[in-house]
PDB file of N, CA and C in Angstrom:
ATOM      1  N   UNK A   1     -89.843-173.003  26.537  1.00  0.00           N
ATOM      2  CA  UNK A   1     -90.231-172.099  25.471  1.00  0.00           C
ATOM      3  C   UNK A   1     -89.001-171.812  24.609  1.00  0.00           C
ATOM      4  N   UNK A   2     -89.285-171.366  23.512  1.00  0.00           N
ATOM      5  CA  UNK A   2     -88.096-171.239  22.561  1.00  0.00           C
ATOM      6  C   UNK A   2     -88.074-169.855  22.493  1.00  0.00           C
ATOM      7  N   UNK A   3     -86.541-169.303  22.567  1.00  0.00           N
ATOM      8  CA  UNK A   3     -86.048-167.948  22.819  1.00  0.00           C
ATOM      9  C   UNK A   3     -86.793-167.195  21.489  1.00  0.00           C
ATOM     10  N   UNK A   4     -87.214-166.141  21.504  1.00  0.00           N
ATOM     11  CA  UNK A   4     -87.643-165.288  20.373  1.00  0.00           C
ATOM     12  C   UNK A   4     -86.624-165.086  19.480  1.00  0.00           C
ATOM     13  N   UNK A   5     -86.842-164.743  18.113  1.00  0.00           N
ATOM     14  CA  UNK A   5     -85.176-164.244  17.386  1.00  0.00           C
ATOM     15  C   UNK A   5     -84.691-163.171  17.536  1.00  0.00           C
ATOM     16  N   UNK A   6     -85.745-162.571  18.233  1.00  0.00           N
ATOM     17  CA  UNK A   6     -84.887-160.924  18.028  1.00  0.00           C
ATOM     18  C   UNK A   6     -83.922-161.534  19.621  1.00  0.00           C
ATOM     19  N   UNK A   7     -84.476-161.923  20.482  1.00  0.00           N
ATOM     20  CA  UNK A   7     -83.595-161.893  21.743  1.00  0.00           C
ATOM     21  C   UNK A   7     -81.943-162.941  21.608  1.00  0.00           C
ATOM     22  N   UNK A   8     -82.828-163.772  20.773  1.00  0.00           N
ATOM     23  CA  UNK A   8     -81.579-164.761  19.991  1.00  0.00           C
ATOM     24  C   UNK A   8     -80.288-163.990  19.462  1.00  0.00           C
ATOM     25  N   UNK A   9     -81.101-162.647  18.521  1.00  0.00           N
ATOM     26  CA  UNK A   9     -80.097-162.186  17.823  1.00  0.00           C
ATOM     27  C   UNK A   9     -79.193-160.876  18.645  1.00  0.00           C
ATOM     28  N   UNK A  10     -79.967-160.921  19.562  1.00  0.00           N
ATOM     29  CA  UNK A  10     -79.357-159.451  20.519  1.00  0.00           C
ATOM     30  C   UNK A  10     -78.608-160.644  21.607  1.00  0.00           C
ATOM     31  N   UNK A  11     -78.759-161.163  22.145  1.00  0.00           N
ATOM     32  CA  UNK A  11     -77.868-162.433  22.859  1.00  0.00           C
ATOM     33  C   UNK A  11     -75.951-162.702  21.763  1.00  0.00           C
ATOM     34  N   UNK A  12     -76.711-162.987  20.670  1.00  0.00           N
ATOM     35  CA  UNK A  12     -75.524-163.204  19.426  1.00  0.00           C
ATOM     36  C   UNK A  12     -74.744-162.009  19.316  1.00  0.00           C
ATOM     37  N   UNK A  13     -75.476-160.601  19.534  1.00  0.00           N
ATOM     38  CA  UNK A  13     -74.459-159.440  19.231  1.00  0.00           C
ATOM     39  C   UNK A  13     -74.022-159.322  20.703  1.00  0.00           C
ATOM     40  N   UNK A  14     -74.734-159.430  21.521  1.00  0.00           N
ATOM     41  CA  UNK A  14     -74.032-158.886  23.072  1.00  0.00           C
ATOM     42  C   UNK A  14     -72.724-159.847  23.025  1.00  0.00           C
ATOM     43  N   UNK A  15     -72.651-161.151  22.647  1.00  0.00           N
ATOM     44  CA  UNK A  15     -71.779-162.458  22.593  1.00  0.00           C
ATOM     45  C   UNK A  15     -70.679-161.911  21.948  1.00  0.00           C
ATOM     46  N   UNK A  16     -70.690-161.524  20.518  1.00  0.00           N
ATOM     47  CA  UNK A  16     -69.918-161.368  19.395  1.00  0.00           C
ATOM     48  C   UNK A  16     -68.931-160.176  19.863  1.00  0.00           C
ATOM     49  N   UNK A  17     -69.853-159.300  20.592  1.00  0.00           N
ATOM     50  CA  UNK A  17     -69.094-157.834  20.629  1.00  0.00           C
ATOM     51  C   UNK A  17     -68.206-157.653  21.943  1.00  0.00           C
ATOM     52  N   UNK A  18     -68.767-158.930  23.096  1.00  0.00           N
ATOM     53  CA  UNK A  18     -67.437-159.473  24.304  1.00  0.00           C
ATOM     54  C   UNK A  18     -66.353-160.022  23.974  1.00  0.00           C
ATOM     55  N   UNK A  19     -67.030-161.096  22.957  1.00  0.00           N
ATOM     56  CA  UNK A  19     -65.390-161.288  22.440  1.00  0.00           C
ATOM     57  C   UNK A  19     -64.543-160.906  21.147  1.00  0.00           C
ATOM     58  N   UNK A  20     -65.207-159.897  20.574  1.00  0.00           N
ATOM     59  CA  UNK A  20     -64.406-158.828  20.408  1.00  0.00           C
ATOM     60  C   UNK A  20     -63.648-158.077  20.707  1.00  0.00           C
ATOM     61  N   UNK A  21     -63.961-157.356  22.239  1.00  0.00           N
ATOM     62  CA  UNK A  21     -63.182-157.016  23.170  1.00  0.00           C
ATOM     63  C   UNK A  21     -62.211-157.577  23.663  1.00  0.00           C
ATOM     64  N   UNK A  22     -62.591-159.226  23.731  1.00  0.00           N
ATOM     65  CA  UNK A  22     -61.278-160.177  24.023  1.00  0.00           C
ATOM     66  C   UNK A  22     -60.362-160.472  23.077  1.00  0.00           C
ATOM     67  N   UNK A  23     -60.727-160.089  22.065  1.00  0.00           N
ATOM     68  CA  UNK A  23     -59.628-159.971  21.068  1.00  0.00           C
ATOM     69  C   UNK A  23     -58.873-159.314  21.034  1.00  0.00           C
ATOM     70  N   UNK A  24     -59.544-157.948  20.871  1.00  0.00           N
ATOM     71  CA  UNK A  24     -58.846-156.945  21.252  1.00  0.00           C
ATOM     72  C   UNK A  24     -58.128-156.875  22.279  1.00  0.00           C
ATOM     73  N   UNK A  25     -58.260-157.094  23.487  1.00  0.00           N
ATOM     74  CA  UNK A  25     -57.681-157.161  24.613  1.00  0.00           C
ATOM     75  C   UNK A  25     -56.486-157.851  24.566  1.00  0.00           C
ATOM     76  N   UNK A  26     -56.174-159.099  24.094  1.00  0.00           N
ATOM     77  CA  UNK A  26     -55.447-159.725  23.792  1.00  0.00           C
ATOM     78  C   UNK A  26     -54.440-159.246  22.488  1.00  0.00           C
ATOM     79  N   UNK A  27     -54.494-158.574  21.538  1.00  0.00           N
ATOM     80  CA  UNK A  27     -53.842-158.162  20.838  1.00  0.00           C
ATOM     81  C   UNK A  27     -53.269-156.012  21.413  1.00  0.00           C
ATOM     82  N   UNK A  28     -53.936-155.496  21.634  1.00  0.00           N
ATOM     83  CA  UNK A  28     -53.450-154.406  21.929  1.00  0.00           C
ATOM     84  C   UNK A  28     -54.438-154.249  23.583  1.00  0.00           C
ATOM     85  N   UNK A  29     -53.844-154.565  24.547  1.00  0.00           N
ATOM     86  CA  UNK A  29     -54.163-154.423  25.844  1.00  0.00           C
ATOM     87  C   UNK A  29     -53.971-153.120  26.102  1.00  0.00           C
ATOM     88  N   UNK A  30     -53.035-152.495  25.458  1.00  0.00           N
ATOM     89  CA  UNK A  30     -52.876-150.571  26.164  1.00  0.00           C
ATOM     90  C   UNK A  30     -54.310-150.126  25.310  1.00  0.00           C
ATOM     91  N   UNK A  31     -54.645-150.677  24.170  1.00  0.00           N
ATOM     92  CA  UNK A  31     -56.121-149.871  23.455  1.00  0.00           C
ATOM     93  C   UNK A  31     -57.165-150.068  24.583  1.00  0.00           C
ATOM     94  N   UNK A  32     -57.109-151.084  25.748  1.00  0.00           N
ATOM     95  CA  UNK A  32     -58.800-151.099  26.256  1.00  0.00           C
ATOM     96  C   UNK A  32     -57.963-151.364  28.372  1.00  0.00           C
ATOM     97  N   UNK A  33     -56.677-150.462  28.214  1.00  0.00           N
ATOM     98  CA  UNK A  33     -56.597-150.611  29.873  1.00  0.00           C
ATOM     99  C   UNK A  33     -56.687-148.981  30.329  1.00  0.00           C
ATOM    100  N   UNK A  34     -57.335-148.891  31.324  1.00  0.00           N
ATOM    101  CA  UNK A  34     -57.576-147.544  32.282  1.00  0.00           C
ATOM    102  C   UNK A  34     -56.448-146.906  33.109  1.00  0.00           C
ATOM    103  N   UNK A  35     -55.448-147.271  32.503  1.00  0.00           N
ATOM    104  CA  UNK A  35     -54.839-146.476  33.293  1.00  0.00           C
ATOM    105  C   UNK A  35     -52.885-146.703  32.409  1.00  0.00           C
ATOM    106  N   UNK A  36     -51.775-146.151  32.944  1.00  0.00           N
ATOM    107  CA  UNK A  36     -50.211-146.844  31.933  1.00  0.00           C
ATOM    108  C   UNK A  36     -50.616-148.405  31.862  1.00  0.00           C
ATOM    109  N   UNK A  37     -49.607-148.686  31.156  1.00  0.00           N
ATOM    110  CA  UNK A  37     -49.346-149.796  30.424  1.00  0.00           C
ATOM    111  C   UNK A  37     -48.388-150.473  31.068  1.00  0.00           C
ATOM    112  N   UNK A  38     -48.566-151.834  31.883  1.00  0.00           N
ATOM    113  CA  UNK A  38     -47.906-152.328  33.035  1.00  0.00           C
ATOM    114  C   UNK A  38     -47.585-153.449  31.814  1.00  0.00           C
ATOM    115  N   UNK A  39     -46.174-154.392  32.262  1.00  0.00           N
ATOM    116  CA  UNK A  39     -46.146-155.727  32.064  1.00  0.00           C
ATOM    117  C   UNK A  39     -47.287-156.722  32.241  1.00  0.00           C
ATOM    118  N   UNK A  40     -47.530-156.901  33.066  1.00  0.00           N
ATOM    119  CA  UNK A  40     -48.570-157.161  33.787  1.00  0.00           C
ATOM    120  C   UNK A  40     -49.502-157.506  33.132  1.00  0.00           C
ATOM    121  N   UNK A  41     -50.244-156.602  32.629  1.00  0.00           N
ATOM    122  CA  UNK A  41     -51.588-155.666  31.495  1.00  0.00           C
ATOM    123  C   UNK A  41     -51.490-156.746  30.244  1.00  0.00           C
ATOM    124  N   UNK A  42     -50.237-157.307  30.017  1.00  0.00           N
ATOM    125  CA  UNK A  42     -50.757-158.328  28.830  1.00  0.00           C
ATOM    126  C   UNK A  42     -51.262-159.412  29.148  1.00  0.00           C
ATOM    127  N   UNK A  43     -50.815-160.050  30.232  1.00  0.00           N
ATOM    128  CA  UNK A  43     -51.262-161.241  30.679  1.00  0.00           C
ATOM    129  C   UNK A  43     -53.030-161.287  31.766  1.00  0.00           C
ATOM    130  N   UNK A  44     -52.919-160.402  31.744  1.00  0.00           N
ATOM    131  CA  UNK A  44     -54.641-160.087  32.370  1.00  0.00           C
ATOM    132  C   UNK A  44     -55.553-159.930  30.853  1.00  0.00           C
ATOM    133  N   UNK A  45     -54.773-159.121  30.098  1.00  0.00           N
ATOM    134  CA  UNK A  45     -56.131-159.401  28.900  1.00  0.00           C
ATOM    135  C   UNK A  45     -55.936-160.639  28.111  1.00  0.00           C
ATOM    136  N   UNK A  46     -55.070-161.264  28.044  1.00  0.00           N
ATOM    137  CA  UNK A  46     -55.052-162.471  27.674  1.00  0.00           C
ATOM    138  C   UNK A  46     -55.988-162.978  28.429  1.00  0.00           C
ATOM    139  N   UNK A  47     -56.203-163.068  29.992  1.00  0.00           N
ATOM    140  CA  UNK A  47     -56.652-163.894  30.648  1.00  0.00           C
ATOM    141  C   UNK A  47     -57.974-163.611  30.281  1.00  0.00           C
ATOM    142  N   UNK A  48     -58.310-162.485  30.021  1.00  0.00           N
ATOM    143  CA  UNK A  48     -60.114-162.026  29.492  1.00  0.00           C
ATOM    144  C   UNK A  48     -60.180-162.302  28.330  1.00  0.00           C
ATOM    145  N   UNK A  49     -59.491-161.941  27.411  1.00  0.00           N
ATOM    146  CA  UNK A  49     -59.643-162.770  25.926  1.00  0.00           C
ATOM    147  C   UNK A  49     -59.943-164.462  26.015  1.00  0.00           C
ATOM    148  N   UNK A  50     -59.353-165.346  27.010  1.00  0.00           N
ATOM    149  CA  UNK A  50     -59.162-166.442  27.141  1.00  0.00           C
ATOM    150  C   UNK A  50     -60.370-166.821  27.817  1.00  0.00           C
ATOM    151  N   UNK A  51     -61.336-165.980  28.296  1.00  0.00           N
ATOM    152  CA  UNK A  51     -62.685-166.484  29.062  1.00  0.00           C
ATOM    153  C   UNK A  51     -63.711-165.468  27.648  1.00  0.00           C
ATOM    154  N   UNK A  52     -63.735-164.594  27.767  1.00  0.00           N
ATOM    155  CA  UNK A  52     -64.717-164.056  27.214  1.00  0.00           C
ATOM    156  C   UNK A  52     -64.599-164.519  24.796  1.00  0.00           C
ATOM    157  N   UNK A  53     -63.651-164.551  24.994  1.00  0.00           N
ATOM    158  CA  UNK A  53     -63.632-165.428  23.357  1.00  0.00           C
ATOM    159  C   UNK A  53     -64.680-166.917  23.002  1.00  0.00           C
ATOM    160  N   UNK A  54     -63.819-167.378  23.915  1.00  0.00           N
ATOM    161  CA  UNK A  54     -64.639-168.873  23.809  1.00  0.00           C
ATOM    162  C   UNK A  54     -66.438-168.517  24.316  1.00  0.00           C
ATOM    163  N   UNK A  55     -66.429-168.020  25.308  1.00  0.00           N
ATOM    164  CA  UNK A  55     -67.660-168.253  26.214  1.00  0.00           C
ATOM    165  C   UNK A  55     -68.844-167.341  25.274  1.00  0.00           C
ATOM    166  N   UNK A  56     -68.104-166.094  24.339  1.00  0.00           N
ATOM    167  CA  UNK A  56     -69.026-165.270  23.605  1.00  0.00           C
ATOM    168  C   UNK A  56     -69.878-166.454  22.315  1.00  0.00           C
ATOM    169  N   UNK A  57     -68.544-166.761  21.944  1.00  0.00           N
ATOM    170  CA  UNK A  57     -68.813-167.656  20.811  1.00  0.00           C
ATOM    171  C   UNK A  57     -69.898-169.349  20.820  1.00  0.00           C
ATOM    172  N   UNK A  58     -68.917-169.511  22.233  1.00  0.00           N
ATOM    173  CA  UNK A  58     -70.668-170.550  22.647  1.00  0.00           C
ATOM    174  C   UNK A  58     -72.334-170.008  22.845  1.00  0.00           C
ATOM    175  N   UNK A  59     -72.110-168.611  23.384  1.00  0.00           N
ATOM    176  CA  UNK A  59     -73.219-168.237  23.508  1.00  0.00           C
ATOM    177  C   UNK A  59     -74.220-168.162  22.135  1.00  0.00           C
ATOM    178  N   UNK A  60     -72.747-167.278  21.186  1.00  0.00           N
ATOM    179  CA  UNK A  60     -74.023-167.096  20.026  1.00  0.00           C
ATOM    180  C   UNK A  60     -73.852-168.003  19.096  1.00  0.00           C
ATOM    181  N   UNK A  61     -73.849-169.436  19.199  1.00  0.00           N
ATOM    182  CA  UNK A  61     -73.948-170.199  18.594  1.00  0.00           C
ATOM    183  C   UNK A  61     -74.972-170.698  19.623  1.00  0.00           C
ATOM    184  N   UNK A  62     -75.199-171.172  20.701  1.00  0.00           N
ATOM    185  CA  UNK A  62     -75.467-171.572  21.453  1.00  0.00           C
ATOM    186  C   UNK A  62     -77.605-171.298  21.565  1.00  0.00           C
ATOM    187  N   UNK A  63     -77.855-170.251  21.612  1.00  0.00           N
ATOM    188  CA  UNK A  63     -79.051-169.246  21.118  1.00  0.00           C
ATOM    189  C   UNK A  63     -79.748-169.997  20.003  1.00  0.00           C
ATOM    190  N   UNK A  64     -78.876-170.713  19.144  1.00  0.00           N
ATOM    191  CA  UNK A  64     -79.581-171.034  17.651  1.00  0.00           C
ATOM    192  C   UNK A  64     -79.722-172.126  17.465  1.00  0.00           C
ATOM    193  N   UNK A  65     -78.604-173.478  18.165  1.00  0.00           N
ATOM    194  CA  UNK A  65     -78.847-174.337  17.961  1.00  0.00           C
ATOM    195  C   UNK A  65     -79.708-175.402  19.564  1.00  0.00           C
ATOM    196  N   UNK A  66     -79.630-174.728  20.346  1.00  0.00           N
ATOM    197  CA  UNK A  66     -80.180-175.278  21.434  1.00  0.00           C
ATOM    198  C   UNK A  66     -81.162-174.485  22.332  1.00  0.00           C
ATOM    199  N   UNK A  67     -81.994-173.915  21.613  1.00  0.00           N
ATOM    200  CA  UNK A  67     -82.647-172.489  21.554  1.00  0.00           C
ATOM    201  C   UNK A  67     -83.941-172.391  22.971  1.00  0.00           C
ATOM    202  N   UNK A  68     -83.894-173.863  23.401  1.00  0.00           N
ATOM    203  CA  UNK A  68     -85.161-174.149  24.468  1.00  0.00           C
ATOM    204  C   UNK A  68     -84.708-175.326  25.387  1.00  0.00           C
ATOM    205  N   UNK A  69     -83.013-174.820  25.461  1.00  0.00           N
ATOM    206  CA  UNK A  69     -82.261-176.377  26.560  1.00  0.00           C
ATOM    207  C   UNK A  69     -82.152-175.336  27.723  1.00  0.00           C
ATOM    208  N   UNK A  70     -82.516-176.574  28.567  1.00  0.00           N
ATOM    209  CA  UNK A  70     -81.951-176.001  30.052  1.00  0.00           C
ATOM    210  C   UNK A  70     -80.158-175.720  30.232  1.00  0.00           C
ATOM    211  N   UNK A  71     -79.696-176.450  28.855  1.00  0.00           N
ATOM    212  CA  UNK A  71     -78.029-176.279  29.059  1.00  0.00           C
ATOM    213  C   UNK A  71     -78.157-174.975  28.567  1.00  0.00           C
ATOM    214  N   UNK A  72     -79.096-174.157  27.367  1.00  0.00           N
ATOM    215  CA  UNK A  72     -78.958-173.272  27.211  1.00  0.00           C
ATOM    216  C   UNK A  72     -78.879-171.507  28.594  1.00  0.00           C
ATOM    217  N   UNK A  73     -79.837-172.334  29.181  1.00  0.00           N
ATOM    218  CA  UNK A  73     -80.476-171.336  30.297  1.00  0.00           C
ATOM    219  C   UNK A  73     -78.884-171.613  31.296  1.00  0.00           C
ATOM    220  N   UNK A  74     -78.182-172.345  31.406  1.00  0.00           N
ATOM    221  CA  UNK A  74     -76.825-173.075  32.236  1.00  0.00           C
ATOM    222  C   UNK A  74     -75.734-172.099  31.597  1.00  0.00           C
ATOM    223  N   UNK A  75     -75.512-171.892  30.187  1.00  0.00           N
ATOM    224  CA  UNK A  75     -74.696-171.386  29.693  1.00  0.00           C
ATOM    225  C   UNK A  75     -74.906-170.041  29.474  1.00  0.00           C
ATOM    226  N   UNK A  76     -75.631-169.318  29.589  1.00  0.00           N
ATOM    227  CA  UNK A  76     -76.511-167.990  29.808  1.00  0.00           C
ATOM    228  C   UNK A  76     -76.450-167.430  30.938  1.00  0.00           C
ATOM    229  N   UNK A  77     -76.099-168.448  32.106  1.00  0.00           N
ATOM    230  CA  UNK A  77     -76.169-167.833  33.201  1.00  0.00           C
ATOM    231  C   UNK A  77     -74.710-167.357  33.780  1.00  0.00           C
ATOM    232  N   UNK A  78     -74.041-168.328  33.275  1.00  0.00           N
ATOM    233  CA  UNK A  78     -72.545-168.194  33.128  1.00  0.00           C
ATOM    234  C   UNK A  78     -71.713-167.183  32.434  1.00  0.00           C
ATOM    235  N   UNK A  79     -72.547-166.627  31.473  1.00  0.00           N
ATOM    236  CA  UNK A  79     -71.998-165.687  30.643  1.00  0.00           C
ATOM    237  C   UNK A  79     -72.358-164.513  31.123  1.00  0.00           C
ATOM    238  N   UNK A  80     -73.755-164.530  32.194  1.00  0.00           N
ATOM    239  CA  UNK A  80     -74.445-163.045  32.773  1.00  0.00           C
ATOM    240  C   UNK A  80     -73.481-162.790  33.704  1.00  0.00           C
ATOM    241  N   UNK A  81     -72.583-163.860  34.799  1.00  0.00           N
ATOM    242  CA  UNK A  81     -71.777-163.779  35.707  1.00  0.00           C
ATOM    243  C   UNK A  81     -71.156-163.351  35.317  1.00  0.00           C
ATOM    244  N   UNK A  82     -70.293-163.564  34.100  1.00  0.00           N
ATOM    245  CA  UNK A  82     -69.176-163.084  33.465  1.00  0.00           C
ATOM    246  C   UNK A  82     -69.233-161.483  33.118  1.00  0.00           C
ATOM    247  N   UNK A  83     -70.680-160.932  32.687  1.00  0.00           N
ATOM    248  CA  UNK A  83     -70.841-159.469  32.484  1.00  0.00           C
ATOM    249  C   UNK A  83     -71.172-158.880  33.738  1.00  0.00           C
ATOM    250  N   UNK A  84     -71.789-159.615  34.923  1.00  0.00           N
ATOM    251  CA  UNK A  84     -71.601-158.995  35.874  1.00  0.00           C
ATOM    252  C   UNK A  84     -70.228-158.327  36.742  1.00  0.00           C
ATOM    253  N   UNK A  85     -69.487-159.147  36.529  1.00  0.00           N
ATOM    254  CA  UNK A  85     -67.714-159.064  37.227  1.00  0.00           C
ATOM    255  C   UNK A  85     -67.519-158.081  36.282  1.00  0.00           C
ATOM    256  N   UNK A  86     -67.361-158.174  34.966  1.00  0.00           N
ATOM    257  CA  UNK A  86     -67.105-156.656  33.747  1.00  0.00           C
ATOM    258  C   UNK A  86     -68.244-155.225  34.382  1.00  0.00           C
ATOM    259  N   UNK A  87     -69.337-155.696  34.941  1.00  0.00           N
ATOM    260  CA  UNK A  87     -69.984-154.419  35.380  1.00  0.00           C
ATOM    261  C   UNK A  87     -69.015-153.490  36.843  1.00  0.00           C
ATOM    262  N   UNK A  88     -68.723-154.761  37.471  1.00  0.00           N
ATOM    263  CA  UNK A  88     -68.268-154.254  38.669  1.00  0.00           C
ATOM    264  C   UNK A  88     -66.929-153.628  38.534  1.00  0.00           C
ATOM    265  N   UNK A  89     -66.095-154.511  37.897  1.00  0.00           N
ATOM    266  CA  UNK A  89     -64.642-153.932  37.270  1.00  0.00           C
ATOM    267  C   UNK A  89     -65.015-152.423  36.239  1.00  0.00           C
ATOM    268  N   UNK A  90     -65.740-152.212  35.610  1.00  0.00           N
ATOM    269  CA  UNK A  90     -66.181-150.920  35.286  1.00  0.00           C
ATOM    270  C   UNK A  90     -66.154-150.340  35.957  1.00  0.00           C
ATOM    271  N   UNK A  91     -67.098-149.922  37.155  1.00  0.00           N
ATOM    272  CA  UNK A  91     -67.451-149.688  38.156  1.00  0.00           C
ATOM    273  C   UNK A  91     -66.329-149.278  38.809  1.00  0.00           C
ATOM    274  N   UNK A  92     -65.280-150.277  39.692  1.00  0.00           N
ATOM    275  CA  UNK A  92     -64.203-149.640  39.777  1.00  0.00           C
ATOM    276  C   UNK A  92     -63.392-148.688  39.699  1.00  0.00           C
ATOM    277  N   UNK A  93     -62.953-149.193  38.308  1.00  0.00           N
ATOM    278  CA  UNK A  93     -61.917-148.305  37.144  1.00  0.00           C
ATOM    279  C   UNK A  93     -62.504-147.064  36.335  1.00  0.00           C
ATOM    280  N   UNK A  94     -63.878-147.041  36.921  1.00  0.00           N
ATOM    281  CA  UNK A  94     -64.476-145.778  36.184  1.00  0.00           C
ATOM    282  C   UNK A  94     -64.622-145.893  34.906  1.00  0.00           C
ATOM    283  N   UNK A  95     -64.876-147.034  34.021  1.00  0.00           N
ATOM    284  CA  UNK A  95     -64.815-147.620  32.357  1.00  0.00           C
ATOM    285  C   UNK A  95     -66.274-147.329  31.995  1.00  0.00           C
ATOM    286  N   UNK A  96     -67.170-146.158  32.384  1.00  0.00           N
ATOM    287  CA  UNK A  96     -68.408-146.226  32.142  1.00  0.00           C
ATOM    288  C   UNK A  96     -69.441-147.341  30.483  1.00  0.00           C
ATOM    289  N   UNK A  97     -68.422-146.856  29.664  1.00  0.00           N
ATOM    290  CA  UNK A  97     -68.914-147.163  28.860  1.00  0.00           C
ATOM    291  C   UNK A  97     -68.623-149.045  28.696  1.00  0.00           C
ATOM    292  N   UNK A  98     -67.416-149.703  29.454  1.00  0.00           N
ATOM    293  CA  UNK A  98     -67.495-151.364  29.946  1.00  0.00           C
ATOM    294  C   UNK A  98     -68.892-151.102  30.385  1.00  0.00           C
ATOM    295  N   UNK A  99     -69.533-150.186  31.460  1.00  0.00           N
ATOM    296  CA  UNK A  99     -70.784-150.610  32.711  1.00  0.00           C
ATOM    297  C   UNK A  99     -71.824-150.811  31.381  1.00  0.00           C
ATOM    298  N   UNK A 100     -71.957-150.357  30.705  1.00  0.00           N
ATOM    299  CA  UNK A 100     -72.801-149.895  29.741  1.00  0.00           C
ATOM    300  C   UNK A 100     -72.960-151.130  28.965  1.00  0.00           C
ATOM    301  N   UNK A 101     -71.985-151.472  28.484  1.00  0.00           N
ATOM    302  CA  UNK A 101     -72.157-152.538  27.571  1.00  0.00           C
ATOM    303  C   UNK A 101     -72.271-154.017  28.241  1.00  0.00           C
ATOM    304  N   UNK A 102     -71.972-154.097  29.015  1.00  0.00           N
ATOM    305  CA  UNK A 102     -71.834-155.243  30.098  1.00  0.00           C
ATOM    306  C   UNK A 102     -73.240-155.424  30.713  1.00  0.00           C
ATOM    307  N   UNK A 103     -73.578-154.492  31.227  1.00  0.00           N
ATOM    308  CA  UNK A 103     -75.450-154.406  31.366  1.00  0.00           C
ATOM    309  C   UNK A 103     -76.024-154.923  30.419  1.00  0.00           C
ATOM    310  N   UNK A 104     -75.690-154.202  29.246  1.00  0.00           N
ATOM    311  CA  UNK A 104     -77.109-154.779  28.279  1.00  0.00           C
ATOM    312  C   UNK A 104     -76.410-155.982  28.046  1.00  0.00           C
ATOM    313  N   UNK A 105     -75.245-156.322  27.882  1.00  0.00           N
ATOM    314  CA  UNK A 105     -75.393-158.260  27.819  1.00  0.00           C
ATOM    315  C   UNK A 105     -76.011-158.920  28.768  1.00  0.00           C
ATOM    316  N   UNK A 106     -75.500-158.014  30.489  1.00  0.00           N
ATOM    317  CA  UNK A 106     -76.470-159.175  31.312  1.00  0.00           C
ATOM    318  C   UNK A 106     -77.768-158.787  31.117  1.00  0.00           C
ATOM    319  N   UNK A 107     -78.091-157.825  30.654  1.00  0.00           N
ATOM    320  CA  UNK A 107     -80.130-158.207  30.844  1.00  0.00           C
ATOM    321  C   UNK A 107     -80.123-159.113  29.874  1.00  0.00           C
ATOM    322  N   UNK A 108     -79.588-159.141  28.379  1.00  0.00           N
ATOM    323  CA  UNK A 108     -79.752-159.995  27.546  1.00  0.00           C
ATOM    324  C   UNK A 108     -79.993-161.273  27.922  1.00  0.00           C
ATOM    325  N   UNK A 109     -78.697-161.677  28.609  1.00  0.00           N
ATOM    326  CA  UNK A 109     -78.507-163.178  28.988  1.00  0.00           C
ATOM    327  C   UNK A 109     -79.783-163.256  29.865  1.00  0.00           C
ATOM    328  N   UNK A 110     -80.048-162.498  31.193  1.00  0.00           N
ATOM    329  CA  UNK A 110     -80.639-162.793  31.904  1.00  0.00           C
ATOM    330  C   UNK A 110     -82.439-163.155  31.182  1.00  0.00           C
ATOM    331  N   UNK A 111     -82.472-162.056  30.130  1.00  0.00           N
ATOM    332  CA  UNK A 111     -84.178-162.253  29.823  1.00  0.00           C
ATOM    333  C   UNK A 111     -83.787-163.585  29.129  1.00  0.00           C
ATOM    334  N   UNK A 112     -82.666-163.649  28.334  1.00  0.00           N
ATOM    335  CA  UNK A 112     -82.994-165.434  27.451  1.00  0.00           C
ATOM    336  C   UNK A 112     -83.270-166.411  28.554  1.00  0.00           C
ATOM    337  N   UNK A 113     -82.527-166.627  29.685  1.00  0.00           N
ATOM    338  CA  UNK A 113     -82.600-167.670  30.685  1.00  0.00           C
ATOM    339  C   UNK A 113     -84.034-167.734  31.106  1.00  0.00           C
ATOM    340  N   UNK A 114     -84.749-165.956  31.614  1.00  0.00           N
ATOM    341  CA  UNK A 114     -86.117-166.052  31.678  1.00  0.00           C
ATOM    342  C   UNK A 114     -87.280-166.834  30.921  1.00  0.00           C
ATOM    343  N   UNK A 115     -86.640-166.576  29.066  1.00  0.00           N
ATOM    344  CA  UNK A 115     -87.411-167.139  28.170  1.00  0.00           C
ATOM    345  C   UNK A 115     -87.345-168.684  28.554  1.00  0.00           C
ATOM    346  N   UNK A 116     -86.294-169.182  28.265  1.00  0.00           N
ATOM    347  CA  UNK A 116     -85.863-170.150  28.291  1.00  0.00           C
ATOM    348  C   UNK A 116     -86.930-171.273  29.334  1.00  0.00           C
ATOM    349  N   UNK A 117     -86.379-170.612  30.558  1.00  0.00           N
ATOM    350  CA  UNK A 117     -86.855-171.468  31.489  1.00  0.00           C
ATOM    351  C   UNK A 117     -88.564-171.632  31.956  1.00  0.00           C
ATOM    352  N   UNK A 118     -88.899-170.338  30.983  1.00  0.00           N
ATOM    353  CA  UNK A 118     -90.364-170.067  31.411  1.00  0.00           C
ATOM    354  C   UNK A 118     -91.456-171.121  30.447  1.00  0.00           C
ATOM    355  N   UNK A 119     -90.589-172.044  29.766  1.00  0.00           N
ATOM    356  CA  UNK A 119     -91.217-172.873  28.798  1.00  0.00           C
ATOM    357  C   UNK A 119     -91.501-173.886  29.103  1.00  0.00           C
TER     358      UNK A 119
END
């Protein structure tokens, strides 16, 4: 089945607005860390900028041009993993509002894979 657009387009913002964060993360790491500002702290948001940049940007490209592939439902599922580990690291660190936003990407991802695969 082919993903609906609204879920297409909420998939594209959940995508856009992770790696946003990885941008961010990567350019001012003390703006999005929970706690001082370690050495450390740059090279971990690099390391999330460096997964969640690329992987956002496949997604919401990904939604539009391959809108009813099983690679789609493959790459969807990969990206829900990815907001799941951001739910739990929330979770953690007490980042309520990471838990928050990280949820609604994984239901996102998760209902497209539903769509997806239910076709």
């Amino acid at each position: 089945m082919i993903m609906f657009w609204w879920l297409a387009l909420l998939n594209t913002a959940a995508a856009l607005v992770s790696s946003g964060f990885g941008i961010a993360a990567m350019l001012r790491p003390r703006a999005l860390a929970p706690t001082e500002h370690k050495p450390a702290d740059r090279f971990y948001a690099v390391m999330y900028g460096a997964r969640s940049v690329p992987l956002g940007i496949a997604v919401a490209i990904g939604v539009w041009i391959m809108p009813a592939s099983p690679a789609l439902a493959l790459l969807l599922a990969v990206a829900a993993i990815a907001q799941i580990v951001d739910i739990i690291t929330g979770v953690r660190t007490r980042l309520w509002t990471m838990v928050g936003g990280a949820a609604f990407a994984t239901l996102c991802h998760l209902s497209g894979i539903g769509v997806v695969l239910a076709g």
